[in-house]
Protein backbone atom coordinates (compact mmCIF):
# COMPACT_ATOMS: atom_id res chain seq x y z
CA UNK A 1 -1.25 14.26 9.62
CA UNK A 2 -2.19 12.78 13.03
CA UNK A 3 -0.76 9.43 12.23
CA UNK A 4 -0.17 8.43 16.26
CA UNK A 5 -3.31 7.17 17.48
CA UNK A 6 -3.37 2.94 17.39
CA UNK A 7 -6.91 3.49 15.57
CA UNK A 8 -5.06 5.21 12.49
CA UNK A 9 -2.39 2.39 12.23
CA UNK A 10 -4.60 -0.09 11.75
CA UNK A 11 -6.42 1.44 8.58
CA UNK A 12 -3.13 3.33 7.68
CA UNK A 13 -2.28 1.36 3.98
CA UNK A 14 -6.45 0.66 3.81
CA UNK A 15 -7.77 2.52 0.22
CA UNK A 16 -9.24 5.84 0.94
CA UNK A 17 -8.12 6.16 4.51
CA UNK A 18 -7.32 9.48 5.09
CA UNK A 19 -6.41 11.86 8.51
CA UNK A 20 -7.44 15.02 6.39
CA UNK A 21 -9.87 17.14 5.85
CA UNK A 22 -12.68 16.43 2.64
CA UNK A 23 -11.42 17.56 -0.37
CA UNK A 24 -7.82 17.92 0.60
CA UNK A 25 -6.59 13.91 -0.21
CA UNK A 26 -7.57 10.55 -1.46
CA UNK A 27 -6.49 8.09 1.09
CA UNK A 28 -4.87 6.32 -1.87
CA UNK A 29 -0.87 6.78 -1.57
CA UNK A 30 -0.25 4.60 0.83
CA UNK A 31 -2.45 2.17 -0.01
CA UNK A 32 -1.12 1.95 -3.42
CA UNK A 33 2.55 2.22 -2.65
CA UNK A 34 1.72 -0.47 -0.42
CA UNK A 35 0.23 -2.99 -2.95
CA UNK A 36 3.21 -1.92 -5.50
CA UNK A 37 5.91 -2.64 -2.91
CA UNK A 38 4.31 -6.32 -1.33
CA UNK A 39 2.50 -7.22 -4.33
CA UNK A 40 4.55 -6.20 -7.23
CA UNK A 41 7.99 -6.55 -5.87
CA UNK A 42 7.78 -9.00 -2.58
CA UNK A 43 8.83 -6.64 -0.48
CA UNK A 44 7.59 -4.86 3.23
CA UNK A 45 6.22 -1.75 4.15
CA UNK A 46 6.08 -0.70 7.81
CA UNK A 47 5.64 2.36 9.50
CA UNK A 48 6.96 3.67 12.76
CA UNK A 49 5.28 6.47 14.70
CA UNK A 50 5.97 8.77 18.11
CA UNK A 51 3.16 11.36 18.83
CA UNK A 52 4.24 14.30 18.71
CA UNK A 53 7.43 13.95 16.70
CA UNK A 54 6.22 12.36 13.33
CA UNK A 55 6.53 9.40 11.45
CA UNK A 56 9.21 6.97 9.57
CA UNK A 57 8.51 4.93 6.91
CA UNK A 58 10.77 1.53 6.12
CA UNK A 59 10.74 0.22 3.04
CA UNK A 60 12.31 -3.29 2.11
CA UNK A 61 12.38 -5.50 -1.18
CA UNK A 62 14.12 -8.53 -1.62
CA UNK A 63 17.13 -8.39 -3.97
CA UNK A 64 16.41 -11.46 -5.26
């Protein structure tokens, strides 16, 4: 998934943004995991990426 470019990240947790080919994805797991984690449960979802190397997603809800 070619995740790097600064055009991705900005549409990255958008509904039905997708990096793959037609037919092979939604473009609707991040944006829904998204929505569960800072709508449902307070909480942040960031993502960290180096080109070439792949990318890290944080995760963090409140305990609270």
């Amino acid at each position: 998934m070619g995740l790097a470019s600064p055009h991705s990240l900005d549409k990255i947790f958008q509904p039905f943004f997708t990096t793959k080919p037609t037919g092979q994805g939604t473009g609707l797991g991040l944006s829904m995991s998204y929505d569960i984690i800072t709508k449902g449960h307070g909480g942040e979802l960031k993502v960290e990426t180096k080109e070439g190397e792949g990318s890290t997603f944080i995760i963090q809800i409140p305990v609270n």
